[in-house]
Structure formats: structure tokens, C-alpha cells
C-alpha atoms as a PDB file:
ATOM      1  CA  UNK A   1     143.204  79.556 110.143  1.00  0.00           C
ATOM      2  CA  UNK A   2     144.751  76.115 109.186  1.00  0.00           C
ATOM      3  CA  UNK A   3     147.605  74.815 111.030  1.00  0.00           C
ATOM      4  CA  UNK A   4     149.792  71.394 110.061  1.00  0.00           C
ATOM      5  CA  UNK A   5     152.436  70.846 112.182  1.00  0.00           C
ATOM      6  CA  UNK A   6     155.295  69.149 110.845  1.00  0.00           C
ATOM      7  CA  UNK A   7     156.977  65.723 111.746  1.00  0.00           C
ATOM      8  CA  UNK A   8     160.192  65.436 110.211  1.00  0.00           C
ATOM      9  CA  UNK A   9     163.153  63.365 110.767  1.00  0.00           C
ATOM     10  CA  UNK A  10     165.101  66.576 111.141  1.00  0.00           C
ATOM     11  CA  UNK A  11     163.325  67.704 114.286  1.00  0.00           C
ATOM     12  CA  UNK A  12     166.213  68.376 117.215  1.00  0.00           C
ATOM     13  CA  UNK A  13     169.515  67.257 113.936  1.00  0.00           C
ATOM     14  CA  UNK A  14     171.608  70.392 113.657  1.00  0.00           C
ATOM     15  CA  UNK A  15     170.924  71.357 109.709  1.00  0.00           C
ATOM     16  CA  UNK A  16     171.732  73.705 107.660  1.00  0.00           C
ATOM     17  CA  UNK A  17     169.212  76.561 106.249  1.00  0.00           C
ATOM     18  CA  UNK A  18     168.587  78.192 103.077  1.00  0.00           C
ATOM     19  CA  UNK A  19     166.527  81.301 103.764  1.00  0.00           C
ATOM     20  CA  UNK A  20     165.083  83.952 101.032  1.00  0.00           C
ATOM     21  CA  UNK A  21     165.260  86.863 102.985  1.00  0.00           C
ATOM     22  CA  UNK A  22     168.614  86.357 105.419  1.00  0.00           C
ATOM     23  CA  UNK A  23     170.579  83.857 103.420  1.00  0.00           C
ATOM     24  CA  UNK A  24     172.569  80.549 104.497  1.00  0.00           C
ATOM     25  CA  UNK A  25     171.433  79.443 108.372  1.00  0.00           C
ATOM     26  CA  UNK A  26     173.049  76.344 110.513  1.00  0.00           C
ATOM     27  CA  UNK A  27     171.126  75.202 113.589  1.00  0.00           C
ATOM     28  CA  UNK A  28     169.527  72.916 115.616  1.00  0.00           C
ATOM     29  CA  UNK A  29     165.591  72.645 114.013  1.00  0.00           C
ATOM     30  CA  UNK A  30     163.163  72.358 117.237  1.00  0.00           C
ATOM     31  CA  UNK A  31     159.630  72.408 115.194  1.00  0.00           C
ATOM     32  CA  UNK A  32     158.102  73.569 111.985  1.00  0.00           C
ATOM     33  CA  UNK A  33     154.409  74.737 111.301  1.00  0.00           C
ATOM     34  CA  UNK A  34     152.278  75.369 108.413  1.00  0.00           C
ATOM     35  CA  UNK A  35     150.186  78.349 108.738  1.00  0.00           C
ATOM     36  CA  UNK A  36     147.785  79.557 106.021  1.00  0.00           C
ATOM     37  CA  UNK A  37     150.530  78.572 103.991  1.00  0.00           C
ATOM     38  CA  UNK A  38     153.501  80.608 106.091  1.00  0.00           C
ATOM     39  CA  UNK A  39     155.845  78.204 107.702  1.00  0.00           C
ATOM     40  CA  UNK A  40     157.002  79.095 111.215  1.00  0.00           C
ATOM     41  CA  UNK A  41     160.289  77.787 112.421  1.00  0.00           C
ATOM     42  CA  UNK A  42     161.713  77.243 115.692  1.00  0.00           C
ATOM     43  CA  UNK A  43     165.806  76.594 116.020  1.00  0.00           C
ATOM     44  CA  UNK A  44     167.970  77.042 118.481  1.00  0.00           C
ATOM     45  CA  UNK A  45     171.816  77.419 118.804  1.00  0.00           C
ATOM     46  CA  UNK A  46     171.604  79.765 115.478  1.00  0.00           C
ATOM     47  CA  UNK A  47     174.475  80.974 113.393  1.00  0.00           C
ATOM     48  CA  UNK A  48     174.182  82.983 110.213  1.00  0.00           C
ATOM     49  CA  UNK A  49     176.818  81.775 107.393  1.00  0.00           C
ATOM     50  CA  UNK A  50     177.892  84.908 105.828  1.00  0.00           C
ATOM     51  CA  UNK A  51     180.090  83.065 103.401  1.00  0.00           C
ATOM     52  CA  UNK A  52     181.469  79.863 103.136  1.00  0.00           C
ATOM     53  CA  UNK A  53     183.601  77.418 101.067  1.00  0.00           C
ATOM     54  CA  UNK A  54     183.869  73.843 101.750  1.00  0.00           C
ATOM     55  CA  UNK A  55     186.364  71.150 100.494  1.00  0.00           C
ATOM     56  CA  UNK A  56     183.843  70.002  97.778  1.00  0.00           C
ATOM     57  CA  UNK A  57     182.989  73.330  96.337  1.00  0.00           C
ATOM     58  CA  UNK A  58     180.667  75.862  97.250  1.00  0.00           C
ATOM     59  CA  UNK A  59     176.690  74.169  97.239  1.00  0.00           C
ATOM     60  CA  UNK A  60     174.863  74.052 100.154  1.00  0.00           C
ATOM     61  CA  UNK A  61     174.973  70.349 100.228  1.00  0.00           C
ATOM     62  CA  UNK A  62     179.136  70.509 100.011  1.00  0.00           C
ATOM     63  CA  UNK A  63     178.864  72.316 103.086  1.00  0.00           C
ATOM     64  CA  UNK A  64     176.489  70.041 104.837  1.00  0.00           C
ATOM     65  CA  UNK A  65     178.588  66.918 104.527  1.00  0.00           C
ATOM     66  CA  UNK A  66     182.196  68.083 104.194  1.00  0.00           C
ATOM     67  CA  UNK A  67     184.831  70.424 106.252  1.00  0.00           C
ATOM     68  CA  UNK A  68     184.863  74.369 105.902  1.00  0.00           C
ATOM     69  CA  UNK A  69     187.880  74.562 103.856  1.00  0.00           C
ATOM     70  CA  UNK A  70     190.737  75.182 105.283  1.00  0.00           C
ATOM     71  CA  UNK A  71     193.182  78.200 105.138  1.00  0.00           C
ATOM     72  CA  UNK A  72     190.182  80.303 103.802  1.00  0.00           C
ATOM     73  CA  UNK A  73     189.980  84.186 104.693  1.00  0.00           C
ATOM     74  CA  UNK A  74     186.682  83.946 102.954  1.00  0.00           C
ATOM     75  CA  UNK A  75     184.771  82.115 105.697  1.00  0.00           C
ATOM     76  CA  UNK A  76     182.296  84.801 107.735  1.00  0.00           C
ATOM     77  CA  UNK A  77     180.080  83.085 110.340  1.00  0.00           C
ATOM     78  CA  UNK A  78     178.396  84.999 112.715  1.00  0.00           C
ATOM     79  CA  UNK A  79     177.703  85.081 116.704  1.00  0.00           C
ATOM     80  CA  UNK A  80     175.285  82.332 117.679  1.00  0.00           C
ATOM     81  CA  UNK A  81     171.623  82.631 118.885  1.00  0.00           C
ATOM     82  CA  UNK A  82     170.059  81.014 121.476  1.00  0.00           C
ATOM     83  CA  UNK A  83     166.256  81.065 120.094  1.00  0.00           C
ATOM     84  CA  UNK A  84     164.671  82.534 116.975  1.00  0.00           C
ATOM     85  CA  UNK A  85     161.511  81.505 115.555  1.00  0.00           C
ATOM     86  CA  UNK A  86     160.904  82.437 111.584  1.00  0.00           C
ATOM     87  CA  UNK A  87     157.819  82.935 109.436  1.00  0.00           C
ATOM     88  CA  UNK A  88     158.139  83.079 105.973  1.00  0.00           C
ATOM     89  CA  UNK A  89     156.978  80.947 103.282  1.00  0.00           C
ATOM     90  CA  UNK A  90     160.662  81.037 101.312  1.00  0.00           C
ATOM     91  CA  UNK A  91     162.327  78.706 103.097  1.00  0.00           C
ATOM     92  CA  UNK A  92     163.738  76.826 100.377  1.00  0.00           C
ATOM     93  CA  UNK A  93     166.459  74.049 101.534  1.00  0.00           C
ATOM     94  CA  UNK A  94     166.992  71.870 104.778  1.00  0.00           C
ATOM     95  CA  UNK A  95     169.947  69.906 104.737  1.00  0.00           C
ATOM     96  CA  UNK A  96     171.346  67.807 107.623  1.00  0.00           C
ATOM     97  CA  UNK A  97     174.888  68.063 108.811  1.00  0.00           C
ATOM     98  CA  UNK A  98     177.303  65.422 109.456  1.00  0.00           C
ATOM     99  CA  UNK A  99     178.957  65.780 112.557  1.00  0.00           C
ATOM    100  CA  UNK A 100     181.860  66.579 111.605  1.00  0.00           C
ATOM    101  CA  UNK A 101     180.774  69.627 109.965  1.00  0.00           C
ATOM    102  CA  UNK A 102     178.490  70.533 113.118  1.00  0.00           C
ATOM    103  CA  UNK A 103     181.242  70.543 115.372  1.00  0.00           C
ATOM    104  CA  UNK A 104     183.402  73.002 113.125  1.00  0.00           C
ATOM    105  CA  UNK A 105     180.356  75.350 112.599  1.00  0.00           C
ATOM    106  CA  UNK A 106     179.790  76.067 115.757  1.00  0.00           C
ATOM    107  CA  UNK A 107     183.700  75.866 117.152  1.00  0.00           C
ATOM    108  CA  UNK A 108     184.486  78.390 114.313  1.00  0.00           C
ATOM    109  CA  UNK A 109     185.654  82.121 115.202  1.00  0.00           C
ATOM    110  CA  UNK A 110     182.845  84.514 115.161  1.00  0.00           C
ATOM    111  CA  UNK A 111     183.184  87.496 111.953  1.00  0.00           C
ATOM    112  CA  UNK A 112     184.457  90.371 112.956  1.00  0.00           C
ATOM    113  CA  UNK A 113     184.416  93.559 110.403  1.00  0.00           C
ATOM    114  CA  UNK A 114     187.177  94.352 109.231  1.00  0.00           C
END
């Protein structure tokens, strides 16, 4: 088994997460592995973006850097988890958030179904 552990200046930032299987992700990244080619994630303080818009469009890097737009129905971000740990090799995009947009992601109302 070969292992490479990963030192990135994203370690402990709150980013966001594009994940094959389970879609857009915002949280705080704690450590990433290499495993036989599988990458295992740790994060913490998770929340699941459902759907989003932000002021400059809808990319993932929009979102990273500016505001959720406001006055949007369209917005669906789900309850936060403490600690998850992924493995899968189709995790495609880490971005890091501004502040800004950290604060609002994690102050914002948690989906309900309609």
C-alpha cells in the first residue's frame, strides 16, 4: 500500500469542495491522503451546497470569493457536520473562501423541504 500525505496551504482554510459523487461541499479541510491512488479527506464543520448563486454568476470560483446572492429562493444549504472523512479519487476542485463568504455559509438558514 502507498501512502503520500498531503501538505497544502489549504490545510485548517475553510474551502469550498467539488465532489463527483455528492456535489458542491464548504468546510474547513483538516488533512488529505493519497492512497493507492484514492484520496482520503478529513473536514470538519461540513455543509452540503444544494444550490447556490452568487453575485458573480454561478462557478464554483464566483462562489468562493463573492456573497451568496441576495434575495434568492434558490439557495439550499444543508445542516452542518461536525466530522466526515471521504475516499474517493473524484475529487475534482478545492477552492479557498474569502471570509466574507465563510461567514455567510455557515450563518445561512439550514434547507428545509418544502
Amino acid at each position: 500500500m502507498k501512502t503520500t500525505t498531503i501538505n497544502s496551504n489549504l490545510l485548517g482554510k475553510y474551502i469550498i469542495v467539488r465532489w463527483y459523487d455528492s456535489g458542491v461541499w464548504a468546510w474547513v479541510l483538516e488533512w488529505v491522503e493519497i492512497v493507492d491512488g484514492i484520496k482520503h479527506i478529513k473536514l470538519k464543520d461540513a455543509r452540503m451546497i444544494w444550490r447556490f448563486w452568487a453575485n458573480g454568476g454561478i462557478a464554483l470560483s464566483s462562489l468562493s470569493q463573492e456573497w451568496l446572492k441576495k434575495d434568492c429562493d434558490n439557495i439550499k444549504i444543508l445542516n452542518t457536520i461536525s466530522n466526515v472523512e471521504l475516499m474517493d479519487e473524484r475529487i475534482s476542485t478545492l477552492l479557498p473562501c474569502t471570509t466574507e463568504v465563510e461567514k455567510q455559509i455557515r450563518e445561512y438558514p439550514v434547507a428545509r423541504q418544502s
